[in-house]
Protein backbone atom coordinates (compact mmCIF):
# COMPACT_ATOMS: atom_id res chain seq x y z
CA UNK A 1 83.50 128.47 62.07
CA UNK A 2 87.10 130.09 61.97
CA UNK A 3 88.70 131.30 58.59
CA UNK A 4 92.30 132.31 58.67
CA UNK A 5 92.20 136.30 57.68
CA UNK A 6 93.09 136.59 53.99
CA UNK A 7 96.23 138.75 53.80
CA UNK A 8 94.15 141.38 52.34
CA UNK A 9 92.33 141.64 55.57
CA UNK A 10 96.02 141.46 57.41
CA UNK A 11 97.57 144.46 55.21
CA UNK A 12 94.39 146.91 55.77
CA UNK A 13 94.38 146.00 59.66
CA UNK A 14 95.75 149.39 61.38
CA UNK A 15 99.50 148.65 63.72
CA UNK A 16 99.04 146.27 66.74
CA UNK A 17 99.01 147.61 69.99
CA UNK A 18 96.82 145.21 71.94
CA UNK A 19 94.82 144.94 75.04
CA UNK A 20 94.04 141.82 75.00
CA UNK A 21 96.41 138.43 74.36
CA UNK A 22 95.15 135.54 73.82
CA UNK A 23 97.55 132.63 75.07
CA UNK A 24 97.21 129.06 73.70
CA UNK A 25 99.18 126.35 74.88
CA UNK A 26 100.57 122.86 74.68
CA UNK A 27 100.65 120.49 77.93
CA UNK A 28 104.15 121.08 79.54
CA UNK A 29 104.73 124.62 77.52
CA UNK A 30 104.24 126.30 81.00
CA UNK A 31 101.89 128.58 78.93
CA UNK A 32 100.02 129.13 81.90
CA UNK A 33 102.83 130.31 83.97
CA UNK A 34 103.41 132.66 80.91
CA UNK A 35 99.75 133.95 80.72
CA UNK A 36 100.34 134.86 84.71
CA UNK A 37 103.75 135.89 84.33
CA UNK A 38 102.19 138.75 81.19
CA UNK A 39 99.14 139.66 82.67
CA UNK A 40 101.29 140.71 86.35
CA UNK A 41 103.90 142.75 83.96
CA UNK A 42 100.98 144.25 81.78
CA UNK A 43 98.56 144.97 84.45
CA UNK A 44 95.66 142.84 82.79
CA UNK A 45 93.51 140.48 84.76
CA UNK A 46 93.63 136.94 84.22
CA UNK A 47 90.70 135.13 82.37
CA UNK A 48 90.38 131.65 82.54
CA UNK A 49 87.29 129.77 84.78
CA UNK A 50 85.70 133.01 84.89
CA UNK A 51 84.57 132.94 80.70
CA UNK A 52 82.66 129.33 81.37
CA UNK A 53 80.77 131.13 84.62
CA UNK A 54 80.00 134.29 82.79
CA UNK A 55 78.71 132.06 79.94
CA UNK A 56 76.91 129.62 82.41
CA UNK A 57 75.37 133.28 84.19
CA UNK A 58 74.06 134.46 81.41
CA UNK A 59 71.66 131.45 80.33
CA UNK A 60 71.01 130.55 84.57
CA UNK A 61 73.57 127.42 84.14
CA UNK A 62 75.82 125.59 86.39
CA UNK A 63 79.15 126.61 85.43
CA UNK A 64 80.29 122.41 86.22
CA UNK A 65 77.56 121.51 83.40
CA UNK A 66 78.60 124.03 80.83
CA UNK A 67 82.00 123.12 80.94
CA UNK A 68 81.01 119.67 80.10
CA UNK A 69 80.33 121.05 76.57
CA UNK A 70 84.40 121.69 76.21
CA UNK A 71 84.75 117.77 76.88
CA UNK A 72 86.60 115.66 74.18
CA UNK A 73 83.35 112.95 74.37
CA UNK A 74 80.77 115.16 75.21
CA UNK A 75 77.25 114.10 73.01
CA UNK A 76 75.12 116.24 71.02
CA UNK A 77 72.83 116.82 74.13
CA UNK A 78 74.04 117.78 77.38
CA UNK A 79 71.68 117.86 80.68
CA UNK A 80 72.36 121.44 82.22
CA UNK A 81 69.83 120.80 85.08
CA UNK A 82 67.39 119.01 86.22
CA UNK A 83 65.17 117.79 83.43
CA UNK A 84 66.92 120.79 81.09
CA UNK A 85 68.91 119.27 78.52
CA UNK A 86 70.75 121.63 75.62
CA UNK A 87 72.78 120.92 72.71
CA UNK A 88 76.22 120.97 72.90
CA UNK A 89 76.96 122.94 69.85
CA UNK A 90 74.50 125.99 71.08
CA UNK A 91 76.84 125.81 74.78
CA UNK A 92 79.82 125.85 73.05
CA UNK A 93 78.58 129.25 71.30
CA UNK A 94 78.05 130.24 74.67
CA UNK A 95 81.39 130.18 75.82
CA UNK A 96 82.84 131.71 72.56
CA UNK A 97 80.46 134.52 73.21
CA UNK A 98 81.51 134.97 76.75
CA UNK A 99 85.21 134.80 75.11
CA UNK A 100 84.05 137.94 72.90
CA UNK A 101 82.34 139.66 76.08
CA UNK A 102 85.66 139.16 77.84
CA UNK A 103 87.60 140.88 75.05
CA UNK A 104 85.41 143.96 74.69
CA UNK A 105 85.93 144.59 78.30
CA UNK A 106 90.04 144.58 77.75
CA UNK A 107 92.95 144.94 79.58
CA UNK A 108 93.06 141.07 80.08
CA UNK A 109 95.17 138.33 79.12
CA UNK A 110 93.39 135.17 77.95
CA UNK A 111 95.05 131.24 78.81
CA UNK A 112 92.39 129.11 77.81
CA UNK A 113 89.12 128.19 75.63
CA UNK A 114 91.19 129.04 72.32
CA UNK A 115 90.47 132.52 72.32
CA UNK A 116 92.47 133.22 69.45
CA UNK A 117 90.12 132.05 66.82
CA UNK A 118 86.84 134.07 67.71
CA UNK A 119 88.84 136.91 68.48
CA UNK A 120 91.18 136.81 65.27
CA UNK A 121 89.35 139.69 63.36
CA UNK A 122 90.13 142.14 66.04
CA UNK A 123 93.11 144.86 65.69
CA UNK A 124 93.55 145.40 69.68
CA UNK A 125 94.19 141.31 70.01
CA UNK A 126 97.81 139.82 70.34
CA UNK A 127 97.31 135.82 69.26
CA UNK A 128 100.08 133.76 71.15
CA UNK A 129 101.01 130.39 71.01
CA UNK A 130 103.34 128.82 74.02
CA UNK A 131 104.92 125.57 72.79
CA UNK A 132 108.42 123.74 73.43
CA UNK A 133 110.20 120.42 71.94
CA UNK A 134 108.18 116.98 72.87
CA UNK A 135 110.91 115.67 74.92
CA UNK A 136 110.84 118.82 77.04
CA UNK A 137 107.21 118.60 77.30
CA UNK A 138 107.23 115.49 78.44
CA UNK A 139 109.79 115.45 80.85
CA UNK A 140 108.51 118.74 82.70
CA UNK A 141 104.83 116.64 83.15
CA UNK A 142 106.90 114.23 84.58
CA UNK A 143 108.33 116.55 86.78
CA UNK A 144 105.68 118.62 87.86
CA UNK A 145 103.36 115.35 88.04
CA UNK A 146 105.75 112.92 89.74
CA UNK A 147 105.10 110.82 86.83
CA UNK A 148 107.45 108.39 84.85
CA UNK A 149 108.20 109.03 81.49
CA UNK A 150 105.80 106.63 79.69
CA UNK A 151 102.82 108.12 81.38
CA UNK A 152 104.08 111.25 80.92
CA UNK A 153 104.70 110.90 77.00
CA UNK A 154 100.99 109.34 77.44
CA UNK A 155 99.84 112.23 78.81
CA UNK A 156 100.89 114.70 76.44
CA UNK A 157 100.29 112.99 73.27
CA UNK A 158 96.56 112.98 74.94
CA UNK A 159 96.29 116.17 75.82
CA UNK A 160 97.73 117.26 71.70
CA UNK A 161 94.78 115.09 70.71
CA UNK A 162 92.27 116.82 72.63
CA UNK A 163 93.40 120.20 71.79
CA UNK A 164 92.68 119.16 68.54
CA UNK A 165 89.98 118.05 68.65
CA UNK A 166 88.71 120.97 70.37
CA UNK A 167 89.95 122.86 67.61
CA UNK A 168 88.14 120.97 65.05
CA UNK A 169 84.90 121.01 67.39
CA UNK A 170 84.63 124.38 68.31
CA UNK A 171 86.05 126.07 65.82
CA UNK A 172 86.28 124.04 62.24
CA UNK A 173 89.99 123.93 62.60
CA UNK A 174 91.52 120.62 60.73
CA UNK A 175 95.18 121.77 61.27
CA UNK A 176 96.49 124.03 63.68
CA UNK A 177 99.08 126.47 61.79
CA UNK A 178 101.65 128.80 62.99
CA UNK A 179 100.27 131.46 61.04
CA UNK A 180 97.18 131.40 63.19
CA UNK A 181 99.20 132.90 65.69
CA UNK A 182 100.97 136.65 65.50
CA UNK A 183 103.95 135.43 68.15
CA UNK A 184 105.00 131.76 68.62
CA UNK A 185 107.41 131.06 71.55
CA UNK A 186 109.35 128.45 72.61
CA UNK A 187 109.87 128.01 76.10
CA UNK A 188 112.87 124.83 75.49
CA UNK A 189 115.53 127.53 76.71
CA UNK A 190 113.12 130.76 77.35
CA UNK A 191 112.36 131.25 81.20
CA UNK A 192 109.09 131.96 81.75
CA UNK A 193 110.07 135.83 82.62
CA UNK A 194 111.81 136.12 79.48
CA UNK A 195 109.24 134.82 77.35
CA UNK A 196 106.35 136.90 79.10
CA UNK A 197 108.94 139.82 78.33
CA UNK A 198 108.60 139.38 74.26
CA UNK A 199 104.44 138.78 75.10
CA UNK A 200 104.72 142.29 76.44
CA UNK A 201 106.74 143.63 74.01
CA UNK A 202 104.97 142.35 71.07
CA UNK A 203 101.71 144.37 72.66
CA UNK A 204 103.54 147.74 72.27
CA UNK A 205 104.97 146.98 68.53
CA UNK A 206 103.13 149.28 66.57
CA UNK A 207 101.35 151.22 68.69
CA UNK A 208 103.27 154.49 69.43
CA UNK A 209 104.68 153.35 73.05
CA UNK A 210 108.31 154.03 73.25
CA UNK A 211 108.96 149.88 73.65
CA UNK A 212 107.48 149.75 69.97
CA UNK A 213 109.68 152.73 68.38
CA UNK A 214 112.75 150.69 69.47
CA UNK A 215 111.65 147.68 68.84
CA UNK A 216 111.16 149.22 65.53
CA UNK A 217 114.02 150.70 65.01
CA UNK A 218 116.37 147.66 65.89
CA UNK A 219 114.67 145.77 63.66
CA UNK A 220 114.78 148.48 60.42
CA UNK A 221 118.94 148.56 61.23
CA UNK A 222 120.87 147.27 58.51
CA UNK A 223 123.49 144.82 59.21
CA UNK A 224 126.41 145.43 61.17
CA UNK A 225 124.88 147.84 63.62
């Protein structure tokens, strides 16, 4: 189960410079886009599909029947195979260990499976969450979709309810908070290259790159400069 770092823990944690960011994102955020758009200007692979196969590989699963274990009505039991059924909570710790395995490996940017939580404790790990007014949301589903608006608010408000759930089921998490996150952005007026530009950024801050000592710096100036 998750527990939010007490700020102990936060003070004693050495400067960020990550190599890994974990992206979480609401429907219609274009968080995705943003996850591509960071890992291209960082260098970092993309990890998405390829944590549930690497979990399914390393218990000789179907990747299709592992996934069903990140489903909003999925049971206690889940048949994996033929006559093999598992419990749901024991694949679920698959995939968060496959989320871990991921990490170690870094150099990769992470859209999906709420990485943020497992991987909270770790100093090389920027937490981002991708988010943007309801209304804007709703009417870029509609776009992208070729939906009309009432299905597209319907869609949205169902996807935030299955994000938290997922939250809750995975992870323990009641309430999602901004402080579970080291960079919120909202993409209402941010284009998506803009907004993978402060990702990036936020990676250097605090780790000795020249991005971070200037980064530094303009924040440290006092007013009027």
């Amino acid at each position: 189960m998750y527990a939010s770092p007490s700020a102990a823990t936060i003070a004693s944690m050495p400067p960020l410079s990550a190599t890994v960011v974990c992206i979480s994102h609401a429907e219609g955020a274009d968080g995705y886009a943003v996850g591509q758009a960071v890992a291209a200007r960082l260098g970092f692979r993309l990890a998405d599909d390829s944590i549930v196969v690497d979990a399914a590989r390393s218990e000789g699963l179907f990747p299709e029947a592992l996934s069903l274990a990140e489903h909003r009505n999925a049971g206690k039991r889940i048949e994996v195979d033929f006559g093999r059924v598992e419990r749901t909570e024991d694949l679920r710790d698959l995939i968060a260990a496959a989320v871990v395995r991921t990490a170690e490996e870094g150099n990769v940017v992470i859209v999906s499976h709420a990485a943020s939580y497992p991987l909270a404790p770790r100093p090389d790990v920027l937490r981002v969450f991708v988010t943007a007014s309801l209304e804007k949301r709703e009417e870029r589903v509609a776009d992208d979709e070729g939906l009309d608006a009432k299905e597209a608010a319907r869609r949205v408000a169902e996807s935030d309810r299955g994000r938290a759930a997922y939250l809750e089921r995975f992870y323990g998490v009641k309430r999602e908070l901004p402080t579970d996150y080291d960079l919120v952005v909202n993409t209402d007026r941010l284009p998506i290259a803009d907004a993978a530009a402060l990702v990036a950024a936020a990676c250097a801050v605090g780790g000795g790159s020249a991005l971070g000592d200037h980064l530094r710096d303009r924040v440290e100036q006092p007013p009027g400069h």
